[in-house]
Protein backbone atom coordinates (compact mmCIF):
# COMPACT_ATOMS: atom_id res chain seq x y z
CA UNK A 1 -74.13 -149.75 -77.04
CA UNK A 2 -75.12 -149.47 -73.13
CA UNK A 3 -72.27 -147.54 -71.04
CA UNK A 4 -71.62 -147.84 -67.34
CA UNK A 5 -72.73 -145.09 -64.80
CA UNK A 6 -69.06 -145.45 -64.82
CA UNK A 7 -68.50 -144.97 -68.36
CA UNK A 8 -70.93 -142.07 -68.79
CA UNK A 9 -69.11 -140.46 -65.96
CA UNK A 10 -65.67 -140.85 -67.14
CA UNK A 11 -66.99 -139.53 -70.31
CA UNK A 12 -68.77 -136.47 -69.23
CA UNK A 13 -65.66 -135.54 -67.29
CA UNK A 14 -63.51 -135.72 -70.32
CA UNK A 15 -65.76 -133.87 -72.60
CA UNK A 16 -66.13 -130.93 -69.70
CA UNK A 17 -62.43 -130.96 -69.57
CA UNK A 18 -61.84 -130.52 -73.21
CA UNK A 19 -64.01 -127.44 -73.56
CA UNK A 20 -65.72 -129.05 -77.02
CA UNK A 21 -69.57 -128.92 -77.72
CA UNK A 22 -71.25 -132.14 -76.55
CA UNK A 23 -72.22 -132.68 -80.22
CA UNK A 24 -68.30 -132.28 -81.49
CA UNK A 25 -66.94 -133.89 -79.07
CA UNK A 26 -69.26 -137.21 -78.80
CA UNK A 27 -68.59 -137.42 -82.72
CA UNK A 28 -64.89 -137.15 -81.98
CA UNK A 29 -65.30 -139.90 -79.44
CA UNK A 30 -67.32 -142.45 -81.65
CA UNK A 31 -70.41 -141.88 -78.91
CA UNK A 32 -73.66 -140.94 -80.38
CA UNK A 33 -74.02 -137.37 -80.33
CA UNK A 34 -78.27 -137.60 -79.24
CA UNK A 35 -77.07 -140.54 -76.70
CA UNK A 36 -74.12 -137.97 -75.24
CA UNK A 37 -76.72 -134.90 -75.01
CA UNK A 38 -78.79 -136.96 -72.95
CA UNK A 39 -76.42 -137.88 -70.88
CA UNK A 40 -75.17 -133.82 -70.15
CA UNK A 41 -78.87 -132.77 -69.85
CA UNK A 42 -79.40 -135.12 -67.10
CA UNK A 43 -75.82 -134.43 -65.42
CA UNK A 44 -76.65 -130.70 -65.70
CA UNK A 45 -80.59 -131.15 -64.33
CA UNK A 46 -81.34 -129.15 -61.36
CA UNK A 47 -77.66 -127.68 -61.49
CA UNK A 48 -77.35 -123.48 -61.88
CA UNK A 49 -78.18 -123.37 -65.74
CA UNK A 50 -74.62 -121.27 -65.47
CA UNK A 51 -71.75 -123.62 -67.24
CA UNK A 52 -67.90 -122.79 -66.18
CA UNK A 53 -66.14 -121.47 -69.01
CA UNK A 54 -62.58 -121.02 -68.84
CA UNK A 55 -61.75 -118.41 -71.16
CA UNK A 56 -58.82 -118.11 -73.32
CA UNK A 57 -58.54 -114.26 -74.02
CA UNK A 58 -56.24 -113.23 -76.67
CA UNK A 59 -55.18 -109.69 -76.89
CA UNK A 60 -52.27 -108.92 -79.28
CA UNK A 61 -51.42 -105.73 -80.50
CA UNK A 62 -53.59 -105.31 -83.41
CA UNK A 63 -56.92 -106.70 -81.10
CA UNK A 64 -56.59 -104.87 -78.31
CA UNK A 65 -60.17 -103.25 -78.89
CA UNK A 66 -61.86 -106.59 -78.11
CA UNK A 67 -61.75 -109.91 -75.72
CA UNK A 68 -61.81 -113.15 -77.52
CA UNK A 69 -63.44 -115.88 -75.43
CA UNK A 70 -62.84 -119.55 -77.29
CA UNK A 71 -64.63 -122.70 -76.31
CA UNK A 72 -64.72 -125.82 -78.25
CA UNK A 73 -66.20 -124.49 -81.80
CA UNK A 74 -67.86 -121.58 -80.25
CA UNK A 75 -65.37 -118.22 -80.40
CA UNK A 76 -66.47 -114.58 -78.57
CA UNK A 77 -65.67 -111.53 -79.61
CA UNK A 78 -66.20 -108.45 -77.50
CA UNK A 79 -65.75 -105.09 -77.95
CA UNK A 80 -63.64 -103.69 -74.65
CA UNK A 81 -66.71 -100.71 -75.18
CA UNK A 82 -69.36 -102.95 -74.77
CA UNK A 83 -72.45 -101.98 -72.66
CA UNK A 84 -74.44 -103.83 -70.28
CA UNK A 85 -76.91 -104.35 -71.99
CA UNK A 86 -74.85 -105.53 -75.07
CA UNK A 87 -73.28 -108.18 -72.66
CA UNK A 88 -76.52 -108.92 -71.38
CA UNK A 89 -77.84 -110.09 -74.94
CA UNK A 90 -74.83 -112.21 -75.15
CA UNK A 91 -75.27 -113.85 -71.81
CA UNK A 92 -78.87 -114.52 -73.11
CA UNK A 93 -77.84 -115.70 -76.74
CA UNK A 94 -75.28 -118.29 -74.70
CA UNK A 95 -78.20 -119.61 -72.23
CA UNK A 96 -80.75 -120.15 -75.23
CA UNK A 97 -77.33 -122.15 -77.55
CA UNK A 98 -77.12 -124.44 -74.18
């Protein structure tokens, strides 16, 4: 099926709205998945590399040792004691999963 510049637009907006994985959320769309991760490697070409992720950190009283960051299918877990170094390995393990 061909899409609009329109379309594809529409669509990318939607799916960085939703805060799904391209793959999840073209399936849950009825789009392609390989035809949708073209389309977000070429919106994202020559941008940062760095994707917005608005976290949804739950701390209740059993978890407050950690910071739970949810997005789409993927879900965070931190440790509050964490290093630097630590968060710079999962920084780096993001990057390489986009």
């Amino acid at each position: 099926m061909h899409y609009s510049k329109e379309e594809k637009a529409m669509w990318l907006e939607d799916w960085q709205q939703s805060g799904m994985g391209a793959w999840a959320y073209a399936k849950e769309n009825g789009i392609i998945p390989q035809t949708f991760a073209g389309w977000a490697k070429r919106e994202t070409k020559g941008k940062s590399g760095f994707v917005e992720i608005k976290p949804k950190v739950t701390l209740s009283s059993q978890q407050r040792s950690a910071i739970i960051i949810e997005k789409g299918d993927i879900k965070i877990n931190i440790p509050l004691e964490a290093s630097g170094e630590e968060l710079g390995i999962i920084i780096k393990a993001l990057k390489e999963a986009l």
